[in-house]
PDB file of N, CA and C in Angstrom:
ATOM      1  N   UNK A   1     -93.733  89.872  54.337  1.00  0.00           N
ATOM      2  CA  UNK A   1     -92.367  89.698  54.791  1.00  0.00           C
ATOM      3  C   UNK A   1     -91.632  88.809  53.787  1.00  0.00           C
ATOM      4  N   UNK A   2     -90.506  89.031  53.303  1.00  0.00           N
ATOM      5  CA  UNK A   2     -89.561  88.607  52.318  1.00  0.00           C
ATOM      6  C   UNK A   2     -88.921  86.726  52.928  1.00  0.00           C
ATOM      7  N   UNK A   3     -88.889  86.232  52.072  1.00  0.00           N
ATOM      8  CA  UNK A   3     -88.038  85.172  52.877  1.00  0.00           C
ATOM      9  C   UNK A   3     -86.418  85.221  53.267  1.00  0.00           C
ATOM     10  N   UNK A   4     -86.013  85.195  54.380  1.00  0.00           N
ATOM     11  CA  UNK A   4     -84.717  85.586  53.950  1.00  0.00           C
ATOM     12  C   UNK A   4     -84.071  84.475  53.935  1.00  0.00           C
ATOM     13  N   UNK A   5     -84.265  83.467  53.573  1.00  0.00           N
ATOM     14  CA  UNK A   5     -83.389  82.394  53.041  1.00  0.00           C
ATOM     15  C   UNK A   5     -83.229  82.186  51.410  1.00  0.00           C
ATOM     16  N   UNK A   6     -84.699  83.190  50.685  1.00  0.00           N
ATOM     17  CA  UNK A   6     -84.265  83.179  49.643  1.00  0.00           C
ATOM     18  C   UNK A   6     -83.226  83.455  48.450  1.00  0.00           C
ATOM     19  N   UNK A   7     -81.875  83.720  49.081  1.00  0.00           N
ATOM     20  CA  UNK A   7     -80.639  83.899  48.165  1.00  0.00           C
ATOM     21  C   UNK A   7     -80.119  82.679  48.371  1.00  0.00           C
ATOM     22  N   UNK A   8     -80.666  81.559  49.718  1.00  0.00           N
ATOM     23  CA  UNK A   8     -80.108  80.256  49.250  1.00  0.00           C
ATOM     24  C   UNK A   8     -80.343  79.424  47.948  1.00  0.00           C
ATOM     25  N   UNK A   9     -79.073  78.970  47.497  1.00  0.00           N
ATOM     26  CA  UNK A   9     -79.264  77.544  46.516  1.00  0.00           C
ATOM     27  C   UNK A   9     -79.183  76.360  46.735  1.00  0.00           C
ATOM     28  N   UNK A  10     -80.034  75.075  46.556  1.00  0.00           N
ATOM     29  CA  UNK A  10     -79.834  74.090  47.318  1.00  0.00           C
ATOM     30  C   UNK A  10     -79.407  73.006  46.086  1.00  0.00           C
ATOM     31  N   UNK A  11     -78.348  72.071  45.876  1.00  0.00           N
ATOM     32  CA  UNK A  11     -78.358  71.298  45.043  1.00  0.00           C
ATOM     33  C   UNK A  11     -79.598  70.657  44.525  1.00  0.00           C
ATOM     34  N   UNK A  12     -80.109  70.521  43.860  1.00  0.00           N
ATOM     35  CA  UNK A  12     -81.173  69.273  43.388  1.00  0.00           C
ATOM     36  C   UNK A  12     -80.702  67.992  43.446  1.00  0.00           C
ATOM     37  N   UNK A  13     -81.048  66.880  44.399  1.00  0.00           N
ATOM     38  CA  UNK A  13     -80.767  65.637  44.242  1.00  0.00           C
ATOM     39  C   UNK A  13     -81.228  64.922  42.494  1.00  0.00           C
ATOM     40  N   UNK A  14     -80.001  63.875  42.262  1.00  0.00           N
ATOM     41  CA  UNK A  14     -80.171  62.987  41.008  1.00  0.00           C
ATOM     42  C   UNK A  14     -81.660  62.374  41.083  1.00  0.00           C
ATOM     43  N   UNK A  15     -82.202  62.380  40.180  1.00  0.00           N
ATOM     44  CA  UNK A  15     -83.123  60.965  40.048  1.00  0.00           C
ATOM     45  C   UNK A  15     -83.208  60.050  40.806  1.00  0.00           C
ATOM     46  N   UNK A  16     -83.639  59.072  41.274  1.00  0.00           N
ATOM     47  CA  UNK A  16     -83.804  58.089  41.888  1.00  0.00           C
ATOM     48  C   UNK A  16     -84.428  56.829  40.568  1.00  0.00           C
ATOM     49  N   UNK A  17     -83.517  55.939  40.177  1.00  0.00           N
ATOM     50  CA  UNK A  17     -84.480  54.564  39.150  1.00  0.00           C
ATOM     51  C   UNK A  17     -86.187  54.228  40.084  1.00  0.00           C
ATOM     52  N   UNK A  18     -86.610  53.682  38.746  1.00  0.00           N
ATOM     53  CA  UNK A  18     -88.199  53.761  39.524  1.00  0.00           C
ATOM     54  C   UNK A  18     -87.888  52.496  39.845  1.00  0.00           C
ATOM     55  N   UNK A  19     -87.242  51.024  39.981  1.00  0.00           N
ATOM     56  CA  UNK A  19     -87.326  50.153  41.108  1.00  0.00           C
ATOM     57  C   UNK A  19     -85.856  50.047  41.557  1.00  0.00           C
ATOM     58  N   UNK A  20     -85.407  50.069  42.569  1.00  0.00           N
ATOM     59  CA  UNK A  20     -84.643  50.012  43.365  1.00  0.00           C
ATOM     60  C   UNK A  20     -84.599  49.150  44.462  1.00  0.00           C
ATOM     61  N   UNK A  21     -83.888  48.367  44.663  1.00  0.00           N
ATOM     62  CA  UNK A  21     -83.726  46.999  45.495  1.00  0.00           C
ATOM     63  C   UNK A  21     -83.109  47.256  47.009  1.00  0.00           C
ATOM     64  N   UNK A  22     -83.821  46.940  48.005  1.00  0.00           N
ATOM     65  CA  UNK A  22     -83.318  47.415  49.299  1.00  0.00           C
ATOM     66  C   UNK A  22     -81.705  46.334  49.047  1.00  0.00           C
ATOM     67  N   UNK A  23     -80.673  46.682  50.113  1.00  0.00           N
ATOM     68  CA  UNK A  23     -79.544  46.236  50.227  1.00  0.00           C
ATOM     69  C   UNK A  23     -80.018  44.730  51.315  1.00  0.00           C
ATOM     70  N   UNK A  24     -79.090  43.349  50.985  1.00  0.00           N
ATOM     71  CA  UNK A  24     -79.108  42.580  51.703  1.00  0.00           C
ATOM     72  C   UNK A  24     -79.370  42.739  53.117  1.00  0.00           C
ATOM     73  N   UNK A  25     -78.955  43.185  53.758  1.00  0.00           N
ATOM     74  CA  UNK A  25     -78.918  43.360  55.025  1.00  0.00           C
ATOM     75  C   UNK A  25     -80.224  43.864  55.520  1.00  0.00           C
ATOM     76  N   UNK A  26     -80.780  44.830  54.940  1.00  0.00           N
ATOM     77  CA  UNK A  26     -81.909  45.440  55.172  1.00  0.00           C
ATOM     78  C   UNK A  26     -83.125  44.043  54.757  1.00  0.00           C
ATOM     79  N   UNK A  27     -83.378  44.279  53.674  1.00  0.00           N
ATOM     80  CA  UNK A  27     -83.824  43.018  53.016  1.00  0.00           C
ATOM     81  C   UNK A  27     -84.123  41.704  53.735  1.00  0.00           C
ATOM     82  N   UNK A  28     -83.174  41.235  54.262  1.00  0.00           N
ATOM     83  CA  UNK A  28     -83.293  39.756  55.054  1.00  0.00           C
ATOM     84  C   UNK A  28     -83.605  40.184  56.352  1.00  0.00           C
ATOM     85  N   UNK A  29     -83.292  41.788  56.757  1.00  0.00           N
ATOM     86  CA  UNK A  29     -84.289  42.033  58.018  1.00  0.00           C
ATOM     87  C   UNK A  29     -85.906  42.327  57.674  1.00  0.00           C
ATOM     88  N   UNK A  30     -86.114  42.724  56.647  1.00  0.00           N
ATOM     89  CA  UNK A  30     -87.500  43.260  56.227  1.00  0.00           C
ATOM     90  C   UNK A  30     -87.936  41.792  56.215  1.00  0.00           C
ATOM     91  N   UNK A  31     -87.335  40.751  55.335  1.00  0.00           N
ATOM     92  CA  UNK A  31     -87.741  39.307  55.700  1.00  0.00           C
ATOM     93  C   UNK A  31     -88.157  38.987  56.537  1.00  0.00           C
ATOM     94  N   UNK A  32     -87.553  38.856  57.161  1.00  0.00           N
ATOM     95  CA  UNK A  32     -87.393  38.096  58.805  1.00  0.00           C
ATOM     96  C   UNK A  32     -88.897  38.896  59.573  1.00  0.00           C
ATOM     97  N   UNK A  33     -88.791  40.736  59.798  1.00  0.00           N
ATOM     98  CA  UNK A  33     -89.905  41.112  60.013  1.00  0.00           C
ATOM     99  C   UNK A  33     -91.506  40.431  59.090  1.00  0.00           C
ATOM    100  N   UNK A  34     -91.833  40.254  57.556  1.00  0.00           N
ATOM    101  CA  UNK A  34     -92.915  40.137  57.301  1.00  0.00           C
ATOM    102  C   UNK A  34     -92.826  38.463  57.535  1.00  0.00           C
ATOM    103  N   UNK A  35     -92.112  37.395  57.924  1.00  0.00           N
ATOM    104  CA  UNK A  35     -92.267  36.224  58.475  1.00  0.00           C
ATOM    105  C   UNK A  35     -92.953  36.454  60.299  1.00  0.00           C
ATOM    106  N   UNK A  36     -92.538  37.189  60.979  1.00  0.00           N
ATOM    107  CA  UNK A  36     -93.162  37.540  62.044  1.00  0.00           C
ATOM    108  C   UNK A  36     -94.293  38.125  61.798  1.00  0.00           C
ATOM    109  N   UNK A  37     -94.570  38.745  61.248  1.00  0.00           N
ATOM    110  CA  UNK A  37     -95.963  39.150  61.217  1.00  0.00           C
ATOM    111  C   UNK A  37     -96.945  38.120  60.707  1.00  0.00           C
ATOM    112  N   UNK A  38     -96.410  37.338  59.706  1.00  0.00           N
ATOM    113  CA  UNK A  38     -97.182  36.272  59.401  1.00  0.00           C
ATOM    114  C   UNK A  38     -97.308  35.110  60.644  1.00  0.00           C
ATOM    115  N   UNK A  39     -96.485  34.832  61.473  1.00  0.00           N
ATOM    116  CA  UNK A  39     -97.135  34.032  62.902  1.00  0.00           C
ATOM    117  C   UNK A  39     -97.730  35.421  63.538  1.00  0.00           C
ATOM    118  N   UNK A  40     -97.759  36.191  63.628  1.00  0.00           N
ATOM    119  CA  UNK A  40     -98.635  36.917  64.835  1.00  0.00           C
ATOM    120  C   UNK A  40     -99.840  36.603  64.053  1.00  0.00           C
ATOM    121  N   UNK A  41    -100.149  37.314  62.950  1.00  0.00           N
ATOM    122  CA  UNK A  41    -101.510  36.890  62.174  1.00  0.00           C
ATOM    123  C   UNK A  41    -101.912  35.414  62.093  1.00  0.00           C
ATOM    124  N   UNK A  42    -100.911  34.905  62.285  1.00  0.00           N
ATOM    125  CA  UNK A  42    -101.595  33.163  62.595  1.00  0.00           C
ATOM    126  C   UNK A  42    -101.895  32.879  63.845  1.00  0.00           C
ATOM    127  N   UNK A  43    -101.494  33.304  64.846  1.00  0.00           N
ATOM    128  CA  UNK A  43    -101.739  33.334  66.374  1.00  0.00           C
ATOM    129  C   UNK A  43    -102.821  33.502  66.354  1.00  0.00           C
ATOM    130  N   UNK A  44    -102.979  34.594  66.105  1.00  0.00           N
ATOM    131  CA  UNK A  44    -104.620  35.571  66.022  1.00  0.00           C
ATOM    132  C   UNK A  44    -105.599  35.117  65.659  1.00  0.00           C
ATOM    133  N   UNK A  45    -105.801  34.153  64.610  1.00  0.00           N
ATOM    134  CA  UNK A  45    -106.224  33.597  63.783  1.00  0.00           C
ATOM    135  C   UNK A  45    -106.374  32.214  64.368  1.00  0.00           C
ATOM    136  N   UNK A  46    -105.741  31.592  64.824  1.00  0.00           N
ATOM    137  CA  UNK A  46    -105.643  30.058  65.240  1.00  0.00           C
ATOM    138  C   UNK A  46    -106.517  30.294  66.827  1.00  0.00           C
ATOM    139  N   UNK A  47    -105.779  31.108  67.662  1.00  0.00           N
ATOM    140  CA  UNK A  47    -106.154  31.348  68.640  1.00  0.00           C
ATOM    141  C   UNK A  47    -107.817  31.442  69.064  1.00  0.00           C
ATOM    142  N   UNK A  48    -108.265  32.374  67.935  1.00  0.00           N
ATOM    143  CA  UNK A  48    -109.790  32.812  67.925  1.00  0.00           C
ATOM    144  C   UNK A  48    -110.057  30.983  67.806  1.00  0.00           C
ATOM    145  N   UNK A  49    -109.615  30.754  66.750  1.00  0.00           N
ATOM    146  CA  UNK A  49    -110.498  29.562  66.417  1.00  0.00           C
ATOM    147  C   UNK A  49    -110.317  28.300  67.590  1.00  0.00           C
ATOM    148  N   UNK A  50    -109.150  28.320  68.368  1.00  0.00           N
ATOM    149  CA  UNK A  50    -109.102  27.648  69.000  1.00  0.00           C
ATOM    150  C   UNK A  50    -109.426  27.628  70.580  1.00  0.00           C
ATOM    151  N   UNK A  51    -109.482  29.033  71.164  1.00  0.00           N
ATOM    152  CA  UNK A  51    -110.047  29.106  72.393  1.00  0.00           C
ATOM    153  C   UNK A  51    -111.500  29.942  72.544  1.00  0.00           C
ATOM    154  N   UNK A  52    -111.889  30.546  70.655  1.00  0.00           N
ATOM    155  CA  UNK A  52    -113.088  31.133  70.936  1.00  0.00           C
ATOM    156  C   UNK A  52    -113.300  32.552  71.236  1.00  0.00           C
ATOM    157  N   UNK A  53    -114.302  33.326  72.068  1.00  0.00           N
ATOM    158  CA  UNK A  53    -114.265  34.598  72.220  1.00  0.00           C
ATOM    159  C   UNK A  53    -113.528  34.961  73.774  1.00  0.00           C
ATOM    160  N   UNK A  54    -112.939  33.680  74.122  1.00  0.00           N
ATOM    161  CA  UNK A  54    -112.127  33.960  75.321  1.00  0.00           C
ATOM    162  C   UNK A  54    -110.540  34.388  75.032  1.00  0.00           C
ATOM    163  N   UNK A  55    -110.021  34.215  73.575  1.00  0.00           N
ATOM    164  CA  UNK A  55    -108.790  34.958  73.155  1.00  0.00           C
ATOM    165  C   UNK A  55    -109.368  35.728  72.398  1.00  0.00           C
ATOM    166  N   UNK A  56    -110.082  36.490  72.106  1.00  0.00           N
ATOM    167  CA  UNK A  56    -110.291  38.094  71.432  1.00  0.00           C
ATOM    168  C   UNK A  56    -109.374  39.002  72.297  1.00  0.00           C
ATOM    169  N   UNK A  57    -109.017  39.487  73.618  1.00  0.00           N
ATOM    170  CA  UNK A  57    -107.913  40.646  73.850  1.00  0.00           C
ATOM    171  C   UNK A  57    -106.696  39.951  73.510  1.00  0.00           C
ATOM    172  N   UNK A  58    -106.329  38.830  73.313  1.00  0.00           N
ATOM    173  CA  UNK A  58    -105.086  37.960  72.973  1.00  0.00           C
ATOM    174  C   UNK A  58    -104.636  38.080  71.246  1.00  0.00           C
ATOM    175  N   UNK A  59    -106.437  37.698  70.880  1.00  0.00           N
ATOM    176  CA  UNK A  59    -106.023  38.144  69.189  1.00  0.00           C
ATOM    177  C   UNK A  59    -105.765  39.986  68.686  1.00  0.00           C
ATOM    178  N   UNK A  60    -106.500  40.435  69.460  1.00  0.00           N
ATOM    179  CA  UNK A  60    -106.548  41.766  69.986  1.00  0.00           C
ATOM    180  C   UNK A  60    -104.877  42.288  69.555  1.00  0.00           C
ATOM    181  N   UNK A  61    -104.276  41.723  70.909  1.00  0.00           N
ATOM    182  CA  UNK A  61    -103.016  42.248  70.391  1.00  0.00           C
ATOM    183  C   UNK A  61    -101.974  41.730  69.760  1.00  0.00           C
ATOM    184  N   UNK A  62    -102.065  40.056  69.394  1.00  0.00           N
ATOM    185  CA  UNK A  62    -101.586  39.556  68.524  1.00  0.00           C
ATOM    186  C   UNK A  62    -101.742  40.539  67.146  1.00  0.00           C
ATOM    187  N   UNK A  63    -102.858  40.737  66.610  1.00  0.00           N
ATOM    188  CA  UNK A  63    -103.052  41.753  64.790  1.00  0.00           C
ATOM    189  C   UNK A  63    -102.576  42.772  65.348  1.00  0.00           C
ATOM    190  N   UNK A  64    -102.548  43.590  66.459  1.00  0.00           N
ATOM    191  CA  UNK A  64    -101.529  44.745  66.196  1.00  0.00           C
ATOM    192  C   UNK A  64    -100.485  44.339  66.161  1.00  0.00           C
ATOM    193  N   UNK A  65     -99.890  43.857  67.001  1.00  0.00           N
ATOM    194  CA  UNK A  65     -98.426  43.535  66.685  1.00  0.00           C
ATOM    195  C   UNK A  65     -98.006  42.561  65.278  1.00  0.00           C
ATOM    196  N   UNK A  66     -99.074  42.520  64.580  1.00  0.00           N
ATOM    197  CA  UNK A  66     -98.934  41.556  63.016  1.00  0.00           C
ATOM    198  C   UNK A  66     -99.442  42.655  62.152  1.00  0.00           C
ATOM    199  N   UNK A  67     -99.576  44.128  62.382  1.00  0.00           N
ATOM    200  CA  UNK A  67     -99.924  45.013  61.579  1.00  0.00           C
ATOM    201  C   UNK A  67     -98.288  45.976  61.751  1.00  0.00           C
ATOM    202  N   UNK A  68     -97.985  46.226  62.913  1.00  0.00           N
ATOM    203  CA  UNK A  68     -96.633  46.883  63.242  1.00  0.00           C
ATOM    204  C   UNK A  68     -95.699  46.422  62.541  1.00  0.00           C
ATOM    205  N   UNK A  69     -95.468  45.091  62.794  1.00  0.00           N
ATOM    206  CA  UNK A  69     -94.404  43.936  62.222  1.00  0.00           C
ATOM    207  C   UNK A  69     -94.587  44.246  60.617  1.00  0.00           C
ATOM    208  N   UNK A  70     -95.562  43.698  59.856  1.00  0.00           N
ATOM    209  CA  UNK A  70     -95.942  44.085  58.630  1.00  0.00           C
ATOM    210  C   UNK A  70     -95.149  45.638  58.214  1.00  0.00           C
ATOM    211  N   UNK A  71     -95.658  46.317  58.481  1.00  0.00           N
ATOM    212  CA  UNK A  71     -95.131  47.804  58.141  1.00  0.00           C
ATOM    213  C   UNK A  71     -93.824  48.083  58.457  1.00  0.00           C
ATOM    214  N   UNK A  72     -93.005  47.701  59.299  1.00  0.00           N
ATOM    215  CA  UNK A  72     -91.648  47.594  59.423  1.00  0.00           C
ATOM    216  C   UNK A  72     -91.208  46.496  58.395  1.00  0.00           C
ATOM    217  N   UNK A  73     -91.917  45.535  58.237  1.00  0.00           N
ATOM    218  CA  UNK A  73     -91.439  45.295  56.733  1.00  0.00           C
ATOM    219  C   UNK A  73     -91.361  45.491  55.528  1.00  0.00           C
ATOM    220  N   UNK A  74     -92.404  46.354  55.078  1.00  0.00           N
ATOM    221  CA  UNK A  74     -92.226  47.443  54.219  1.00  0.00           C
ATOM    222  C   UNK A  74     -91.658  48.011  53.955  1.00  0.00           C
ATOM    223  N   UNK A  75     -91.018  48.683  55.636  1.00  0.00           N
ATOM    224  CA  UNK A  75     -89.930  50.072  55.385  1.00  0.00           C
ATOM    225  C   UNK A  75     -89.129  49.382  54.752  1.00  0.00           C
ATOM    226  N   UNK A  76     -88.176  48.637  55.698  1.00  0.00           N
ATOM    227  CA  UNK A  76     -87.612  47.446  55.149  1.00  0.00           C
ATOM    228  C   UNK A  76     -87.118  47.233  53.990  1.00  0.00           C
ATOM    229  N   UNK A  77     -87.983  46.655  53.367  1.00  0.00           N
ATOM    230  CA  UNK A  77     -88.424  45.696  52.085  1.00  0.00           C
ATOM    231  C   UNK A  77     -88.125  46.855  51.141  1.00  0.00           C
ATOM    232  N   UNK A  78     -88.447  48.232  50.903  1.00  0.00           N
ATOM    233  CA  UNK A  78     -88.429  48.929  50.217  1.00  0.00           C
ATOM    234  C   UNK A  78     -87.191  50.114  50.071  1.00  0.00           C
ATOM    235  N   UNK A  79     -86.178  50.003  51.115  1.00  0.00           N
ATOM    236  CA  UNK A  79     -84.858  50.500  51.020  1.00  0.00           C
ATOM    237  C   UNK A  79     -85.199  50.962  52.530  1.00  0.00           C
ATOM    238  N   UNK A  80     -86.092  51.301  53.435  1.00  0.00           N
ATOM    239  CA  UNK A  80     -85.232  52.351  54.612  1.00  0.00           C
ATOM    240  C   UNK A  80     -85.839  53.511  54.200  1.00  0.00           C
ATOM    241  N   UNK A  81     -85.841  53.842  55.917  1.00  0.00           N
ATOM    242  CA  UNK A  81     -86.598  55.347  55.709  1.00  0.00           C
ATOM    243  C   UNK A  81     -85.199  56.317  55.047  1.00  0.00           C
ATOM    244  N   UNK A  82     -85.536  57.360  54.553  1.00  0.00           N
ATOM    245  CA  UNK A  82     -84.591  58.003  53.697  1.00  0.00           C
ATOM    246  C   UNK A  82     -85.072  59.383  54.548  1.00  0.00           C
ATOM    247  N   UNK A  83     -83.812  60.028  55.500  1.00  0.00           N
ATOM    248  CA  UNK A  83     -83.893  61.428  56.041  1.00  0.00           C
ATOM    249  C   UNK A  83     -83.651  62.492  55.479  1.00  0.00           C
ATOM    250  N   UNK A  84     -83.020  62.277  54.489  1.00  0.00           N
ATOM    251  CA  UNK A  84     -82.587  63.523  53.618  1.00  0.00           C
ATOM    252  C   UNK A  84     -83.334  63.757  52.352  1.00  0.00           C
ATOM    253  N   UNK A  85     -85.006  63.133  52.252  1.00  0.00           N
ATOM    254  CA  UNK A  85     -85.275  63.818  51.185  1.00  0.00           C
ATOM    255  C   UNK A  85     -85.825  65.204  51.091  1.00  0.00           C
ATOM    256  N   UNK A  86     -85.858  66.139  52.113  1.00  0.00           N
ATOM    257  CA  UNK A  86     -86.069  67.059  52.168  1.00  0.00           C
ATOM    258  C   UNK A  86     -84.823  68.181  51.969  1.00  0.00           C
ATOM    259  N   UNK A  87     -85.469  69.194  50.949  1.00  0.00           N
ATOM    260  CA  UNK A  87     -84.080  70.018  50.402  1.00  0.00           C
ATOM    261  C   UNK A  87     -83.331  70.938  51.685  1.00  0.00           C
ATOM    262  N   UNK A  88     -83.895  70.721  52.701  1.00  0.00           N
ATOM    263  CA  UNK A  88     -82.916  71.767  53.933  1.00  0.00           C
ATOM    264  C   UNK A  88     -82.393  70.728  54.430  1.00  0.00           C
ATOM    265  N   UNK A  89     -82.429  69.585  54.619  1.00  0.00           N
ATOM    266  CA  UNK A  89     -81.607  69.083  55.372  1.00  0.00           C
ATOM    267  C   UNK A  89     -80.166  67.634  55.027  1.00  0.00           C
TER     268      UNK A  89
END
């Protein structure tokens, strides 16, 4: 079977520079997120050491929520998810 979208033409997006700086706004939120993740990972961390194997479900979900946090700072940190890099849309 033929494609029949193939008589479409789709612009080619420009280049993208290989480092590119997220915008302030984004940025000092990506901040702000990998500073939170750094107290959840200290929670986690302090906690164990300080109440023992009776905060393991506490550190438990302290590192997820210091692994979530982390990765939203990434997005973050690195410009934002970008929806349009796909050529249909």
């Amino acid at each position: 079977m033929a494609d029949p979208c193939a008589h479409e033409s789709f612009p080619q997006k420009p280049p993208r520079p290989w480092l590119e700086l997220a915008p302030w706004p984004l940025a000092s939120r990506g901040l702000g997120l990998l500073l939170l993740a750094g107290a959840f990972a200290a929670a986690a961390w302090w906690g164990m050491g300080a109440f023992g194997w009776w905060f393991v479900p506490g550190a438990a979900v302290c590192a997820g929520a210091a692994l979530l946090a982390l990765w939203a700072a990434l997005i973050h940190l690195t410009g934002g998810e970008e929806f349009d890099d796909h050529p249909f849309v």
